[in-house]
C-alpha atoms as a PDB file:
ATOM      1  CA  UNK A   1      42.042  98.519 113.030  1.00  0.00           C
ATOM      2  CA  UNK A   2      40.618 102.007 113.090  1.00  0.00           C
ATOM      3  CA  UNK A   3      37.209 102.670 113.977  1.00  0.00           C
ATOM      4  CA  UNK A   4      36.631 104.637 110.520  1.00  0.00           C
ATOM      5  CA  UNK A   5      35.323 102.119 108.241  1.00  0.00           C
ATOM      6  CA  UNK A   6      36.634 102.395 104.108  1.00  0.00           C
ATOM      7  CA  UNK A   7      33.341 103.198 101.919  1.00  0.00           C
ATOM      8  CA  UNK A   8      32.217 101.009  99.796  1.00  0.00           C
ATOM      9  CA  UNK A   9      33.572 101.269  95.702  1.00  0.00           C
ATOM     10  CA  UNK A  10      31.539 101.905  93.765  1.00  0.00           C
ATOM     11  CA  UNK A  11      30.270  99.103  91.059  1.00  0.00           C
ATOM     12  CA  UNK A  12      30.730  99.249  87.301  1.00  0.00           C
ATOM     13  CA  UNK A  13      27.095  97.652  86.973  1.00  0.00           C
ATOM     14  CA  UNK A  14      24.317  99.047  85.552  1.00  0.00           C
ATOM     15  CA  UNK A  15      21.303 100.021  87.136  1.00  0.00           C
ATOM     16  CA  UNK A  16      18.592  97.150  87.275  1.00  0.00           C
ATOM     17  CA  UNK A  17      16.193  98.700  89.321  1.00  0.00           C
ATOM     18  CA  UNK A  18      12.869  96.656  88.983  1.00  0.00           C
ATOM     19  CA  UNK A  19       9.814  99.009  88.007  1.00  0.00           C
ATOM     20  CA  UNK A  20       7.061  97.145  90.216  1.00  0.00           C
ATOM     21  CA  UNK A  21       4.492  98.974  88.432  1.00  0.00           C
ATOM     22  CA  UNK A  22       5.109  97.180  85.444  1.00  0.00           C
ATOM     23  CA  UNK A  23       5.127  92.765  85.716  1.00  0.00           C
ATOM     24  CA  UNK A  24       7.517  90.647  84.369  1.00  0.00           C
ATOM     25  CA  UNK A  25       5.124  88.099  82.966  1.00  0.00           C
ATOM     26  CA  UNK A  26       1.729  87.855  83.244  1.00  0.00           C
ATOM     27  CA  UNK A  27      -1.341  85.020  83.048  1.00  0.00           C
ATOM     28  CA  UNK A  28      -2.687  84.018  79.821  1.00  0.00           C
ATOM     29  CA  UNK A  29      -6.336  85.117  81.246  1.00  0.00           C
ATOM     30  CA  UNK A  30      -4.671  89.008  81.991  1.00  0.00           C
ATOM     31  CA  UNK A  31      -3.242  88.605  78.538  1.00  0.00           C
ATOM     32  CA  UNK A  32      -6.755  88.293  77.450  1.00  0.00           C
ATOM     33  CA  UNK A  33      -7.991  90.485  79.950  1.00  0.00           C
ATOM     34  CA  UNK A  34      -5.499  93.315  78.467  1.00  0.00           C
ATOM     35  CA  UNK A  35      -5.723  93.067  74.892  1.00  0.00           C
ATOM     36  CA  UNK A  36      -9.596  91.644  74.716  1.00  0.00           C
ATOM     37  CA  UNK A  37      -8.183  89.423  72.641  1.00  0.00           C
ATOM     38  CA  UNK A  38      -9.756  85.207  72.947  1.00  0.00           C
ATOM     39  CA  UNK A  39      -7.682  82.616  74.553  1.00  0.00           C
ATOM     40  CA  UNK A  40      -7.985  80.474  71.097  1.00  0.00           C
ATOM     41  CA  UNK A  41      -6.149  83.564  69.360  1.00  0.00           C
ATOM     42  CA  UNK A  42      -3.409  84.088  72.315  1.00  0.00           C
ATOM     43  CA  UNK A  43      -2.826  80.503  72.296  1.00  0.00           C
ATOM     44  CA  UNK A  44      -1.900  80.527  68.349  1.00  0.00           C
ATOM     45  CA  UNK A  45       0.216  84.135  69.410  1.00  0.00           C
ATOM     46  CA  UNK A  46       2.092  81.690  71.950  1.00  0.00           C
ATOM     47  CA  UNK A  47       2.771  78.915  69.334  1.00  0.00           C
ATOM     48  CA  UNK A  48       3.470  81.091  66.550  1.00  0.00           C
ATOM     49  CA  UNK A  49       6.321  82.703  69.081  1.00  0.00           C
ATOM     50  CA  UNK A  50       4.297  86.292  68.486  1.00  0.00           C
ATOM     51  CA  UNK A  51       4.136  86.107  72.726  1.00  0.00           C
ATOM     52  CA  UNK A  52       6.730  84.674  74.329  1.00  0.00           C
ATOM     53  CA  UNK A  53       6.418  82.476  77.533  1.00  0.00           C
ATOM     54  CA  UNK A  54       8.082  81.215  80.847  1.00  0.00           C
ATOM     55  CA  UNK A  55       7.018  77.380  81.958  1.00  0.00           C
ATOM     56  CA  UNK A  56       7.023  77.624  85.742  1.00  0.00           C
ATOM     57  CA  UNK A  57       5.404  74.018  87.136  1.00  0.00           C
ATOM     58  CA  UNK A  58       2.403  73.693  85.723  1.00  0.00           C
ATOM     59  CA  UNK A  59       1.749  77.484  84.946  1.00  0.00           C
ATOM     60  CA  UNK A  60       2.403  79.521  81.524  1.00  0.00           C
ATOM     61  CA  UNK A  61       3.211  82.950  81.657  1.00  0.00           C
ATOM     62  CA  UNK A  62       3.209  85.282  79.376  1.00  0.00           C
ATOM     63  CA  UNK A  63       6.513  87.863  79.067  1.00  0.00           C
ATOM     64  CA  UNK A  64       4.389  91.036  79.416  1.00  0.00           C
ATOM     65  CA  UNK A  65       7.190  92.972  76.971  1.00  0.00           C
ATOM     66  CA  UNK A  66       5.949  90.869  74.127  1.00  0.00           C
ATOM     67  CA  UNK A  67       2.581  91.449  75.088  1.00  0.00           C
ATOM     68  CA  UNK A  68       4.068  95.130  75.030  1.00  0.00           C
ATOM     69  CA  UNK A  69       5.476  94.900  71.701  1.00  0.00           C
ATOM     70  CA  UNK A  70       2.359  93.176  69.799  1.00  0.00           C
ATOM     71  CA  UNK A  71       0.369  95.775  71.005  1.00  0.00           C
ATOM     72  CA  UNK A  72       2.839  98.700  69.873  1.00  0.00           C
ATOM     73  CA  UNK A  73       3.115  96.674  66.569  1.00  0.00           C
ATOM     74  CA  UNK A  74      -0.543  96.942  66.003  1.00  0.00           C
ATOM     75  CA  UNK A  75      -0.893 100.286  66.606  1.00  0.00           C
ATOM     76  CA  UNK A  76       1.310 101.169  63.662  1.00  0.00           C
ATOM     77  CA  UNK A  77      -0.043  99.058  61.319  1.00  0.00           C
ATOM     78  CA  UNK A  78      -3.615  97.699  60.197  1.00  0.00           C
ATOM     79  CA  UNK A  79      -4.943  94.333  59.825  1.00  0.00           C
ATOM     80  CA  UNK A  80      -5.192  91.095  61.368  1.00  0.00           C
ATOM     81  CA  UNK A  81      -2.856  89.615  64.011  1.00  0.00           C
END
């Protein structure tokens, strides 16, 4: 063997990169934190499947790209959630 080493190919994947400004899920209490929203109202967003969730143990969090999209649905429109 040589001691010039082949470069690695190049992948057909796309970029994934992970923007760390921005979380993947957040607590219920940032949700409410965020939107000013009450817990009693996020908790009906949750079972209505408005915000979606991950179950990790004991802890729900909230996917913060649905807490992205209610907000951006809002925005567009009046009237209650």
């Amino acid at each position: 063997m040589t001691g010039k080493q082949s470069p690695i190919p190049p992948t057909n994947m796309p970029d994934r990169s992970v923007d760390v400004d921005r979380p993947l899920t957040v607590s219920v209490e940032t949700v409410r934190k965020l939107t000013g929203l009450g817990s009693t109202t996020i908790w009906g967003l949750i079972r209505s499947g408005r915000l979606q969730v991950v179950k990790l143990g004991h802890r729900t969090l909230v996917k913060f790209d649905s807490v992205e999209r209610l907000v951006d649905s809002r925005s567009s429109r009046s009237g209650a959630l």
